[in-house]
PDB file of N, CA and C in Angstrom:
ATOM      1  N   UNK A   1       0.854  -1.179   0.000  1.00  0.00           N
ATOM      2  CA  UNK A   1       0.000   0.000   0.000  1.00  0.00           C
ATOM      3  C   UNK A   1       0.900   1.243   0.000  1.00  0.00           C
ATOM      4  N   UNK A   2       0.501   1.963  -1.034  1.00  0.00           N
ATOM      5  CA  UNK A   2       1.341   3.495  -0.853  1.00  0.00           C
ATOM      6  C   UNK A   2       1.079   4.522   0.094  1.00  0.00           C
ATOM      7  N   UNK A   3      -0.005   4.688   0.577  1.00  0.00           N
ATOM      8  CA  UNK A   3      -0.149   5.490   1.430  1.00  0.00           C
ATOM      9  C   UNK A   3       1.064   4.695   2.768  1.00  0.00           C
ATOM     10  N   UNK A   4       0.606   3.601   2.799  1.00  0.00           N
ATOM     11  CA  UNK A   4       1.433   3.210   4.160  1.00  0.00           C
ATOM     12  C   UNK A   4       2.718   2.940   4.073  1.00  0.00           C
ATOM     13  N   UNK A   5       3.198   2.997   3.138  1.00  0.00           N
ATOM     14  CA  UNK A   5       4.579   3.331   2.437  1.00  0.00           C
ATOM     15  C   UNK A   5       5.161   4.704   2.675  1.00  0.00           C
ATOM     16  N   UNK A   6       4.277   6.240   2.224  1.00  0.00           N
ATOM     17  CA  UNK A   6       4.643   7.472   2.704  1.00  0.00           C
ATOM     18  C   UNK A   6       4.744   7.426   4.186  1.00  0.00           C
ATOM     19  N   UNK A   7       4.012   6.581   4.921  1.00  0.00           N
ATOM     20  CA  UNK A   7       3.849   6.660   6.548  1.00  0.00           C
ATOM     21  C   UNK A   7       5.062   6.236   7.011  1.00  0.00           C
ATOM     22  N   UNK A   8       5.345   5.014   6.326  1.00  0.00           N
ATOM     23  CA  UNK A   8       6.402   4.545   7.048  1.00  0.00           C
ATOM     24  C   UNK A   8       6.863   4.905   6.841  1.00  0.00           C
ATOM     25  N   UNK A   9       7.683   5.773   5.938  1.00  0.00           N
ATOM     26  CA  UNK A   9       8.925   6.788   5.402  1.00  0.00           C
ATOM     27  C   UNK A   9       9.213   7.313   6.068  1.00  0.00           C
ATOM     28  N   UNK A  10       8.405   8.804   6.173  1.00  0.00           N
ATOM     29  CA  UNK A  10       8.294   9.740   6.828  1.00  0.00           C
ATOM     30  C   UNK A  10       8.620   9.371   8.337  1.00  0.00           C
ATOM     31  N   UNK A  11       8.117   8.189   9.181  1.00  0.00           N
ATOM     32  CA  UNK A  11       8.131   8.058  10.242  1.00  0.00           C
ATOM     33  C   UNK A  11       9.568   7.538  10.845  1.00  0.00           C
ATOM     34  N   UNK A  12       9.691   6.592   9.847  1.00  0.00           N
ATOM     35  CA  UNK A  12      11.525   5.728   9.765  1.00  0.00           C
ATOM     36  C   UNK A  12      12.392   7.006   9.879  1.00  0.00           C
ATOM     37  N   UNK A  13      12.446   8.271   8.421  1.00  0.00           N
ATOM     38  CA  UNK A  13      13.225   9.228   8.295  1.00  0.00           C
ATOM     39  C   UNK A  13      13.010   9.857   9.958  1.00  0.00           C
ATOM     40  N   UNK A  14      12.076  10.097  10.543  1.00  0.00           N
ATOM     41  CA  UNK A  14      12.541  11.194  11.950  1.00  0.00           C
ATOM     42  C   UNK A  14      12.897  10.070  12.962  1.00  0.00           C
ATOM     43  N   UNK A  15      12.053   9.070  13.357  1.00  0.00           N
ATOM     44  CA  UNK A  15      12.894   8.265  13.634  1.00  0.00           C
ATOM     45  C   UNK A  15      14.216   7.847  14.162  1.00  0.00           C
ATOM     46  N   UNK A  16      14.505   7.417  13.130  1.00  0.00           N
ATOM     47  CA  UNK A  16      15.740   6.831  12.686  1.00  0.00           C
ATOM     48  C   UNK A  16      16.648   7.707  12.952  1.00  0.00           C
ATOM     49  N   UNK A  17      16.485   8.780  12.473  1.00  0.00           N
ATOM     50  CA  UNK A  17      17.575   9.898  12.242  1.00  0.00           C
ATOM     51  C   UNK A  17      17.594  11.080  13.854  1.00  0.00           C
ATOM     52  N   UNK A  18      16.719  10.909  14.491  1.00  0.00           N
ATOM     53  CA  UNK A  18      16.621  11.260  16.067  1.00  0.00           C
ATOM     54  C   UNK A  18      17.303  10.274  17.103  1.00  0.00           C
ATOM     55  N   UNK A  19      16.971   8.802  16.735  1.00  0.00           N
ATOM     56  CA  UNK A  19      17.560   7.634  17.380  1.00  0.00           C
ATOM     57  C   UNK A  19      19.215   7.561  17.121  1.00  0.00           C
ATOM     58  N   UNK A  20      19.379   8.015  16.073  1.00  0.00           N
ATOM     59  CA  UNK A  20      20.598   7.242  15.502  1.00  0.00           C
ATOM     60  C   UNK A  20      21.494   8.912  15.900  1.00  0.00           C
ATOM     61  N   UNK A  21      21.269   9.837  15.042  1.00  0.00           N
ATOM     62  CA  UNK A  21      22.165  10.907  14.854  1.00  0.00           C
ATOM     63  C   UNK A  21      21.961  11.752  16.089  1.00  0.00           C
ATOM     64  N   UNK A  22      20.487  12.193  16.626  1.00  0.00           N
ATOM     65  CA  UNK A  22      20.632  13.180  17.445  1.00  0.00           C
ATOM     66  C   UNK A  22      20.907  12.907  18.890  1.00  0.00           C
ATOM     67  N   UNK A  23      20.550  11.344  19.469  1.00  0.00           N
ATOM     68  CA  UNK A  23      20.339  10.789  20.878  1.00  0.00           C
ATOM     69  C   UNK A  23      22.248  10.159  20.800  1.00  0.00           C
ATOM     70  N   UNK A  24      22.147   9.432  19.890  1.00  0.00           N
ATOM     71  CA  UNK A  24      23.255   8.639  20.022  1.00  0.00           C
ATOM     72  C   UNK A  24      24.660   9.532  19.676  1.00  0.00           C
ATOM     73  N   UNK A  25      24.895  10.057  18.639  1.00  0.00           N
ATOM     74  CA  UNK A  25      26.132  10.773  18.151  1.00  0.00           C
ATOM     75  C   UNK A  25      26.285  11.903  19.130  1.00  0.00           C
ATOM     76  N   UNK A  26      25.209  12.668  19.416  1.00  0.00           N
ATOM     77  CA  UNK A  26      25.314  13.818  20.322  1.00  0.00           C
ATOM     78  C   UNK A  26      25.483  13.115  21.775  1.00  0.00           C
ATOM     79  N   UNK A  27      25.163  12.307  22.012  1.00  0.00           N
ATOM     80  CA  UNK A  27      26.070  11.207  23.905  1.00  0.00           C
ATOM     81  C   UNK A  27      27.548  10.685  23.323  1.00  0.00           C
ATOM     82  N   UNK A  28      27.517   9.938  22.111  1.00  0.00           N
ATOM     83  CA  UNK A  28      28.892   9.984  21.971  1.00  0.00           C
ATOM     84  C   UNK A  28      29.762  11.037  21.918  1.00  0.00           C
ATOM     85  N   UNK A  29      29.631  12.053  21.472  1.00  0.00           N
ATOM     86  CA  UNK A  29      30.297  13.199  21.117  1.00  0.00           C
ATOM     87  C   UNK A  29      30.559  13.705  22.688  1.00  0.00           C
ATOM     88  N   UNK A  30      29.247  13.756  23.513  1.00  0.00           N
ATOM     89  CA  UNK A  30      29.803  14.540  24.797  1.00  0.00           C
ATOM     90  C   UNK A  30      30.676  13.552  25.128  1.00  0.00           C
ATOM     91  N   UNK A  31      30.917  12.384  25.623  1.00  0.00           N
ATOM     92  CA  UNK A  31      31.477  11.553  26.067  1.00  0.00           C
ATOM     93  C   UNK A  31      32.921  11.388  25.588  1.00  0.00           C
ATOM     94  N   UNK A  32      33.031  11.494  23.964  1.00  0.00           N
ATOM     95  CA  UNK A  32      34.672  11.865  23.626  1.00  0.00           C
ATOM     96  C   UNK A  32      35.019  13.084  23.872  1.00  0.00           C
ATOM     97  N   UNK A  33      34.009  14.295  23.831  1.00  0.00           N
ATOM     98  CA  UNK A  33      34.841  15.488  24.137  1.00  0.00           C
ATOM     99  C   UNK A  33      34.894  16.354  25.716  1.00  0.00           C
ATOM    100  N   UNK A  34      33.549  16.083  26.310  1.00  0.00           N
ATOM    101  CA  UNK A  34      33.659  16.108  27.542  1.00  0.00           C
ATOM    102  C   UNK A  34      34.340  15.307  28.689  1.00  0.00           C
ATOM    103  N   UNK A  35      34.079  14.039  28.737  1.00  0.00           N
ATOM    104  CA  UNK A  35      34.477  13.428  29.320  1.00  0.00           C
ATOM    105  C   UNK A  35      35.983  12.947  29.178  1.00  0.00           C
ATOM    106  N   UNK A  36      36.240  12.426  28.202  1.00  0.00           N
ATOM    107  CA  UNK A  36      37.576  11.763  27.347  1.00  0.00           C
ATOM    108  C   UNK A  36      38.179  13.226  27.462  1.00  0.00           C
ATOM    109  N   UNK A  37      38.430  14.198  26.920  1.00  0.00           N
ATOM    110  CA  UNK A  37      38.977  15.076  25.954  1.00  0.00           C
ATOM    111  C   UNK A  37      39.263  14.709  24.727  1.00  0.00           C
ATOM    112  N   UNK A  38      38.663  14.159  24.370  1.00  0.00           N
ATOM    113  CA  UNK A  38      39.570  13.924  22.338  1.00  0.00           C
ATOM    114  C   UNK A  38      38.521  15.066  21.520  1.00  0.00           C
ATOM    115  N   UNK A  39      39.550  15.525  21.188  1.00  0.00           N
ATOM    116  CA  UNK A  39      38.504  16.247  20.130  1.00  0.00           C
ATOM    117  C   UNK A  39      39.179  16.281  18.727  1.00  0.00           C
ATOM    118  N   UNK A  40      39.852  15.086  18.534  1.00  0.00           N
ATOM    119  CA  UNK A  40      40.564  14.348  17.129  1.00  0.00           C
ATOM    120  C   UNK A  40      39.349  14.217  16.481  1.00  0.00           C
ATOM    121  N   UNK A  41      39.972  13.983  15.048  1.00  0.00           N
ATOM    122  CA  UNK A  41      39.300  13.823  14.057  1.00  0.00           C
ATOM    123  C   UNK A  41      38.931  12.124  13.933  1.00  0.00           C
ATOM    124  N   UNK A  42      40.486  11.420  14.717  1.00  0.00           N
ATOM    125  CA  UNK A  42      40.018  10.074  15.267  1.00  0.00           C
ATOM    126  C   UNK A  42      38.390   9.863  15.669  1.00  0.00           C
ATOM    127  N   UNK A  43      38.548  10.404  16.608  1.00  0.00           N
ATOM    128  CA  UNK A  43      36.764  10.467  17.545  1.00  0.00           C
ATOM    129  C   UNK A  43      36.001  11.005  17.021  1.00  0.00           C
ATOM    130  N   UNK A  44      35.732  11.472  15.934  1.00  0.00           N
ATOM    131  CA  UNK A  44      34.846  11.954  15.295  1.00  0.00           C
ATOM    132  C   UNK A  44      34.986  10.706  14.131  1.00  0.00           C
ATOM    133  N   UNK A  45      35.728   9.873  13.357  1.00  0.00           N
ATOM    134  CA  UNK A  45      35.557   8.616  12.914  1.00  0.00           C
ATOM    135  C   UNK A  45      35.399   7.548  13.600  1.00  0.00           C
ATOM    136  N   UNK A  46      35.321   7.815  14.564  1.00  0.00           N
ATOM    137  CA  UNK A  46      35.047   6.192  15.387  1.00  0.00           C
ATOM    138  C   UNK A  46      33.144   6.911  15.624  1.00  0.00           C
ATOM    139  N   UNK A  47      32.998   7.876  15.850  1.00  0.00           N
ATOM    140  CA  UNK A  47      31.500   7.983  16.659  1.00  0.00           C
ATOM    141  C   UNK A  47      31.016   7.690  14.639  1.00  0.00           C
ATOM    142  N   UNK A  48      31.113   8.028  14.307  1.00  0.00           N
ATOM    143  CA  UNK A  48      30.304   8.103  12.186  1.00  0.00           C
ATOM    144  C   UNK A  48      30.603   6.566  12.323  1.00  0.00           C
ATOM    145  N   UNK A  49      31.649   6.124  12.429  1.00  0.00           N
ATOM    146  CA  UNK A  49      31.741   4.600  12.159  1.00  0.00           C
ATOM    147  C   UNK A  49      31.135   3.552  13.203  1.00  0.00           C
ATOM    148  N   UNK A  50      30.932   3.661  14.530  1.00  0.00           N
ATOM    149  CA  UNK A  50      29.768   3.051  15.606  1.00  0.00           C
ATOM    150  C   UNK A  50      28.384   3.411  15.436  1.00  0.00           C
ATOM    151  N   UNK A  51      28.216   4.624  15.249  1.00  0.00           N
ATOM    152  CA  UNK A  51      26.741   4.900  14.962  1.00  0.00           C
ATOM    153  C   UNK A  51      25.928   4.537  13.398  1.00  0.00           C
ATOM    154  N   UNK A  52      27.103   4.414  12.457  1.00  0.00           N
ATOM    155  CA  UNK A  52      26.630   3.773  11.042  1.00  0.00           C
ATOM    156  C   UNK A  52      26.420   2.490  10.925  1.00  0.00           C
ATOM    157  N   UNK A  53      27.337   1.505  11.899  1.00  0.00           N
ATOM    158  CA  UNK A  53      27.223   0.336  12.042  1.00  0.00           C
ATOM    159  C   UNK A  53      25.940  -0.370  12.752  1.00  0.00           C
ATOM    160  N   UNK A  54      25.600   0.662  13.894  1.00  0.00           N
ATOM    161  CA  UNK A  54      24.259   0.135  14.905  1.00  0.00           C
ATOM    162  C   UNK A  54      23.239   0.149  13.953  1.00  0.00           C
ATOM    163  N   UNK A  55      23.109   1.742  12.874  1.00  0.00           N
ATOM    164  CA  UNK A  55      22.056   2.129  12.019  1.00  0.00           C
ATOM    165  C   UNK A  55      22.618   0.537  11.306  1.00  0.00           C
ATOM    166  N   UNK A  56      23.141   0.149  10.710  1.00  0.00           N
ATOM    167  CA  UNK A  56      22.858  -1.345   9.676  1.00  0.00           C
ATOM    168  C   UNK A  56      22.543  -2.056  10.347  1.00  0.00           C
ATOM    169  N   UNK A  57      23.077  -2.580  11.930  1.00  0.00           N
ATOM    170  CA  UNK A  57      22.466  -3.558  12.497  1.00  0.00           C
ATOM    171  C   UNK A  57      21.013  -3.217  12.590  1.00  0.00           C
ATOM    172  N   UNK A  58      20.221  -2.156  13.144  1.00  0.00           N
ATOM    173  CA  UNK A  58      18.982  -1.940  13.257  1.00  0.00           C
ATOM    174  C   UNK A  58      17.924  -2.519  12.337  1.00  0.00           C
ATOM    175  N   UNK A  59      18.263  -2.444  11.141  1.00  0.00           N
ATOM    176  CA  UNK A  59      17.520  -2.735  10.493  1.00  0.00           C
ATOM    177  C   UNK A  59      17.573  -4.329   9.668  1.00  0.00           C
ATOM    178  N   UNK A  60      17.781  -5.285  10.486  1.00  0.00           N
ATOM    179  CA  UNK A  60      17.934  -6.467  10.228  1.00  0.00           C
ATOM    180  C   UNK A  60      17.001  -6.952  11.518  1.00  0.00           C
ATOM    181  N   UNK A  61      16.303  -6.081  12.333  1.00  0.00           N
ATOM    182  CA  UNK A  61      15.761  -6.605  13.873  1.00  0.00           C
ATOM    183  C   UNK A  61      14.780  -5.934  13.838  1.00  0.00           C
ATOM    184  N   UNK A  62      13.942  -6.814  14.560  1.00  0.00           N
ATOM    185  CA  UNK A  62      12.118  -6.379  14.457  1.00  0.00           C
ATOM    186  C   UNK A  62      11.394  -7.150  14.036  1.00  0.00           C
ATOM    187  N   UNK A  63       9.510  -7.195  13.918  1.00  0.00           N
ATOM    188  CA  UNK A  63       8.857  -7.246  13.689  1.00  0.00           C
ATOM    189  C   UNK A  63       9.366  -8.858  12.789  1.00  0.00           C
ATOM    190  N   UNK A  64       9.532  -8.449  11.785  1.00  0.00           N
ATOM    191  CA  UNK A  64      10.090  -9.465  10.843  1.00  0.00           C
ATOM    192  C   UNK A  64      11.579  -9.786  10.058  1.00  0.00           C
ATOM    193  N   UNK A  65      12.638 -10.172  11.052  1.00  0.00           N
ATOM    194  CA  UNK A  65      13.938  -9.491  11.096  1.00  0.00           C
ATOM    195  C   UNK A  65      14.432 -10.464   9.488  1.00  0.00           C
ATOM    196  N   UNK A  66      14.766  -9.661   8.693  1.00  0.00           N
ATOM    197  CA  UNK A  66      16.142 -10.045   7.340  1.00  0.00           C
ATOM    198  C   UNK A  66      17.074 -10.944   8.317  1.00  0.00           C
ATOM    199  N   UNK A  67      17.805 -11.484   7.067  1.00  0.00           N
ATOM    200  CA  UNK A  67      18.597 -12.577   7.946  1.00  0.00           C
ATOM    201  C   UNK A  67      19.842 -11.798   7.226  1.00  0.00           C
ATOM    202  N   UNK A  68      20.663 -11.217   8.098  1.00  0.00           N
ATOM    203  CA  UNK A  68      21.691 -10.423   7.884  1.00  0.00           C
ATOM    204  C   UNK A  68      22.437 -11.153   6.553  1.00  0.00           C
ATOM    205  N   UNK A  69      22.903  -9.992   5.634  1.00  0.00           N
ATOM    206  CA  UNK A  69      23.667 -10.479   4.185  1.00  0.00           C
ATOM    207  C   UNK A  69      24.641  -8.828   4.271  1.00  0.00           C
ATOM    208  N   UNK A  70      25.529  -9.555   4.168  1.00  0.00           N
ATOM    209  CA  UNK A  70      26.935  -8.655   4.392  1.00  0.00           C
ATOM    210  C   UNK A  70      26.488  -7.749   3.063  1.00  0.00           C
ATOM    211  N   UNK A  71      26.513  -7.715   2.066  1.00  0.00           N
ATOM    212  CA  UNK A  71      26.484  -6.527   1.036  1.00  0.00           C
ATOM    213  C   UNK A  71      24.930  -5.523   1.322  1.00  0.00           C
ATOM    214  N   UNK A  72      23.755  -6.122   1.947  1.00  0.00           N
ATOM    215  CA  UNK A  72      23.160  -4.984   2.410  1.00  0.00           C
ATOM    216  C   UNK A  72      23.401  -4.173   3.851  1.00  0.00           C
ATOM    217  N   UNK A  73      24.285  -5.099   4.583  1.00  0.00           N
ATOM    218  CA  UNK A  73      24.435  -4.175   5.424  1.00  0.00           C
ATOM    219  C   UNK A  73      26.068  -3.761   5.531  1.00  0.00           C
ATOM    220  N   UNK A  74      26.816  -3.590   4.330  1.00  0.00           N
ATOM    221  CA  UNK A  74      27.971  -2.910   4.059  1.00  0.00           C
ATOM    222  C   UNK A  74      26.840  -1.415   3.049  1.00  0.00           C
ATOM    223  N   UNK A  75      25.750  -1.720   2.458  1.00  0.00           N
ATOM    224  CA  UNK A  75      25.039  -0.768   1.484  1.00  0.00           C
ATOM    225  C   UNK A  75      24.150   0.333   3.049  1.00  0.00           C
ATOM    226  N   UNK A  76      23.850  -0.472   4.176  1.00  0.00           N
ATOM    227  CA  UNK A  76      23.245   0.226   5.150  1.00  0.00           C
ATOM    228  C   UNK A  76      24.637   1.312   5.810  1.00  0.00           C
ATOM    229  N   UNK A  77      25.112   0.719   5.794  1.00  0.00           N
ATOM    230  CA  UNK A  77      26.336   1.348   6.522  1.00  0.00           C
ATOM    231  C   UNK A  77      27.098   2.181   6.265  1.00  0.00           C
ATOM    232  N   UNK A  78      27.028   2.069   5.162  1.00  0.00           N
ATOM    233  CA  UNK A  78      27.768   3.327   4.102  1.00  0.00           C
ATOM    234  C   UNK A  78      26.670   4.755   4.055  1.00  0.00           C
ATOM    235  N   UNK A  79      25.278   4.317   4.084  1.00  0.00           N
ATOM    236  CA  UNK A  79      23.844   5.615   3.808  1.00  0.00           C
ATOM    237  C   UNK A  79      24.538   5.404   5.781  1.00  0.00           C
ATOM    238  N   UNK A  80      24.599   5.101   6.773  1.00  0.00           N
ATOM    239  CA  UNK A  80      24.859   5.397   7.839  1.00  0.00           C
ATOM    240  C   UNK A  80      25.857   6.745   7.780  1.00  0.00           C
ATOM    241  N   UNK A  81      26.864   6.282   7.469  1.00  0.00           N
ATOM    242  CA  UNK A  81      28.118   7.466   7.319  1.00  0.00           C
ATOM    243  C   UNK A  81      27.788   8.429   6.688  1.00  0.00           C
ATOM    244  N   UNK A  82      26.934   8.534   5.798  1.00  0.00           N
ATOM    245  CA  UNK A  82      26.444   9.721   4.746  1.00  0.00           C
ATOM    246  C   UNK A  82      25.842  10.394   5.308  1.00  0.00           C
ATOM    247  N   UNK A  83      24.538  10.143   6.507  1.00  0.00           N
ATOM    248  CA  UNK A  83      23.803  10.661   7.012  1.00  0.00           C
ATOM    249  C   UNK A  83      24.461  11.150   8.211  1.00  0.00           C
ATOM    250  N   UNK A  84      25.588  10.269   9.024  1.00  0.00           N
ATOM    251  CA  UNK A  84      26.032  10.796  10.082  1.00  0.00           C
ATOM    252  C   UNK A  84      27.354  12.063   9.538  1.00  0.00           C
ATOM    253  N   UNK A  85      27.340  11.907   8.335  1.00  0.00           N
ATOM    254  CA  UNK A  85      27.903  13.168   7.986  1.00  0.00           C
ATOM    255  C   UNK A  85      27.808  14.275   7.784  1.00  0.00           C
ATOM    256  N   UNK A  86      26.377  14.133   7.168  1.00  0.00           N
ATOM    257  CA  UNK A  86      25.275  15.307   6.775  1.00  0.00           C
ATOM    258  C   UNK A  86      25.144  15.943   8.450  1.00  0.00           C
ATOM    259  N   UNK A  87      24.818  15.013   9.068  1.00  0.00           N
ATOM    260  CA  UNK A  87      24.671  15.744  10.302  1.00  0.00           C
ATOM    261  C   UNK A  87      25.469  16.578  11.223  1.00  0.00           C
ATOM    262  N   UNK A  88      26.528  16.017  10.822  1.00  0.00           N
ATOM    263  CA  UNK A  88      28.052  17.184  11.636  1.00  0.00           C
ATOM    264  C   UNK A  88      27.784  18.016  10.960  1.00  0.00           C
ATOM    265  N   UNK A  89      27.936  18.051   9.582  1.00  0.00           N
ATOM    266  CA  UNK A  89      28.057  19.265   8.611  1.00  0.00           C
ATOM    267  C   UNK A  89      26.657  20.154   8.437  1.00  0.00           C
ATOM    268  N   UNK A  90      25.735  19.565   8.601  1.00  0.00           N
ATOM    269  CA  UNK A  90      24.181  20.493   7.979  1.00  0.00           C
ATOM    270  C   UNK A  90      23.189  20.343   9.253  1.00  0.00           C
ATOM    271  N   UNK A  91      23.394  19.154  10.176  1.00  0.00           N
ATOM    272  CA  UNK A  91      22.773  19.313  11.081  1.00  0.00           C
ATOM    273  C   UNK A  91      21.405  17.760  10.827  1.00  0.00           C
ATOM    274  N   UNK A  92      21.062  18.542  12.071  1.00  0.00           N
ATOM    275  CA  UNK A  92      19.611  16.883  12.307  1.00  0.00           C
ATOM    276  C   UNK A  92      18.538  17.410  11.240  1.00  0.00           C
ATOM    277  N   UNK A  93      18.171  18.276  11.019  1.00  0.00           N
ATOM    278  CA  UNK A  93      17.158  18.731   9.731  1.00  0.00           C
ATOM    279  C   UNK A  93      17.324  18.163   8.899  1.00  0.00           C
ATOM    280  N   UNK A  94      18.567  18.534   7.499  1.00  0.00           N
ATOM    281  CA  UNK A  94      19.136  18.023   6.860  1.00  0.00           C
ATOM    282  C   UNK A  94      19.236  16.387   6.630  1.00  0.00           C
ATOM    283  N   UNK A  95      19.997  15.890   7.820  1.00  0.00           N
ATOM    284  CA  UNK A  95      19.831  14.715   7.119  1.00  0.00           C
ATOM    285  C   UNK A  95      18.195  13.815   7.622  1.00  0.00           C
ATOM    286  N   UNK A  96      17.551  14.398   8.296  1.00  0.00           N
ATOM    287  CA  UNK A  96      16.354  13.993   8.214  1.00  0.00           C
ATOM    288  C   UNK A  96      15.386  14.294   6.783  1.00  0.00           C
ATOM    289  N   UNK A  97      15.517  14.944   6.166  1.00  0.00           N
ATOM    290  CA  UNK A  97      14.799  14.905   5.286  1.00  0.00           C
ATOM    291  C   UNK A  97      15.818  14.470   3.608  1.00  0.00           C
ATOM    292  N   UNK A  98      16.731  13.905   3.737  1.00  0.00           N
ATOM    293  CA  UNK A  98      17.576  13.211   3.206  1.00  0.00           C
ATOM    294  C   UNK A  98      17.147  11.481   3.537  1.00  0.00           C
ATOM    295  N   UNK A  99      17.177  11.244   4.551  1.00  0.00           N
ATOM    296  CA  UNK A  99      16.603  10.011   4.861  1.00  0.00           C
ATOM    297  C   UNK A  99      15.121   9.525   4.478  1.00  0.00           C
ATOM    298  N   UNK A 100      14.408  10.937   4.978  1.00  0.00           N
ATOM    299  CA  UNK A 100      12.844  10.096   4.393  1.00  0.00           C
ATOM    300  C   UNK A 100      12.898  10.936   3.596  1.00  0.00           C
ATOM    301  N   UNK A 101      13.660  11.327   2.080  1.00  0.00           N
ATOM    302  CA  UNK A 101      13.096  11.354   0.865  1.00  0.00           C
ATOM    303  C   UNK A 101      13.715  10.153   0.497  1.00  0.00           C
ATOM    304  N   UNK A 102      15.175   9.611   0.903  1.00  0.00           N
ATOM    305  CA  UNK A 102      15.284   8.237   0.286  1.00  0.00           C
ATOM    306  C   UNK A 102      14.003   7.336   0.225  1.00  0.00           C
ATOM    307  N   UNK A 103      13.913   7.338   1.482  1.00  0.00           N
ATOM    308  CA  UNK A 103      12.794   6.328   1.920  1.00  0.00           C
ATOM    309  C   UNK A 103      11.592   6.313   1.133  1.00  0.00           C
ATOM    310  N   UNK A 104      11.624   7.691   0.795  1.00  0.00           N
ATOM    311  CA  UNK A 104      10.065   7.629  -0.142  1.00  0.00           C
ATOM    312  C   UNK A 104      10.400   7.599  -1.471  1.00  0.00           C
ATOM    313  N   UNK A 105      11.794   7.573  -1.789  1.00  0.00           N
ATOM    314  CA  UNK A 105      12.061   7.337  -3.528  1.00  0.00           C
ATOM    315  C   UNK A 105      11.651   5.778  -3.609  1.00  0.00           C
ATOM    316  N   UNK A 106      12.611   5.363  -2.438  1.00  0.00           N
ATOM    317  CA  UNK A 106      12.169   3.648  -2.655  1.00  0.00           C
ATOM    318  C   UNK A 106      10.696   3.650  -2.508  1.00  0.00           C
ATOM    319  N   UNK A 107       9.598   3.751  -2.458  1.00  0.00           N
ATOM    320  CA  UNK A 107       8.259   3.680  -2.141  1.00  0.00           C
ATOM    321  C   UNK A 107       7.610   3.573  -3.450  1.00  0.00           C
ATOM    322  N   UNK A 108       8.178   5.017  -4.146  1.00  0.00           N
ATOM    323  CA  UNK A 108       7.403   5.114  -5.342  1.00  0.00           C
ATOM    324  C   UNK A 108       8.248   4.695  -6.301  1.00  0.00           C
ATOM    325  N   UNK A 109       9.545   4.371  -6.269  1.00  0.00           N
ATOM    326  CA  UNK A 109      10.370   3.615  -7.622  1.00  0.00           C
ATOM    327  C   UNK A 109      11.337   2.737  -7.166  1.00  0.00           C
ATOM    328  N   UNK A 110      10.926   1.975  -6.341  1.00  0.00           N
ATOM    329  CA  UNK A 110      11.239   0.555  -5.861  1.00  0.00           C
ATOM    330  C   UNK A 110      10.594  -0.650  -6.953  1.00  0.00           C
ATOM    331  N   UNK A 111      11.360  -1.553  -7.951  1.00  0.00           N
ATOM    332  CA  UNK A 111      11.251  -2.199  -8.559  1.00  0.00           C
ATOM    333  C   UNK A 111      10.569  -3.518  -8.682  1.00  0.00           C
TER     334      UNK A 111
END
């Protein structure tokens, strides 16, 4: 159903992108720079590279969990880093509506 296709989009994109980029990267971040002191560019690739990895695990769990296959979740993990990039650079807006327009390209031109 398409309507419930835009729903779930829309809902996955804030979501997802509140769970993943704004709760999680923003506790990691205090935690390497408050707590730790690192404020390397190291720690800023380890938090994009832990938080891209959880975002691929996530979506293999639930309701009706995929049985994990390394090339979709090397393909999850990579839109992880993209988005957790967008977000240092443009912020939680940004890549929220980057996420659920993906989400809704696949909806309406998903094969």
């Amino acid at each position: 159903n398409i309507v419930e296709g835009i729903y779930l989009s829309i809902g996955a994109g804030i979501w997802e992108e509140m769970l993943f980029r704004y709760i999680l990267m923003t506790s990691l971040l205090f935690i390497f720079n408050k707590i730790i002191y690192d404020f390397s560019i190291f720690s800023y690739l380890s938090i994009i590279v832990i938080t891209s990895a959880l975002f691929s695990y996530y979506h293999f769990i639930g309701v009706s969990p995929e049985l994990i296959d390394s090339s979709v979740f090397l393909y999850r993990f990579i839109a992880g880093m993209i988005l957790a990039t967008i977000f240092i650079f443009r912020g939680l807006g940004i890549a929220t509506y980057t996420h659920t327009f993906y989400d809704l390209y696949l909806v309406f031109f998903r094969t």
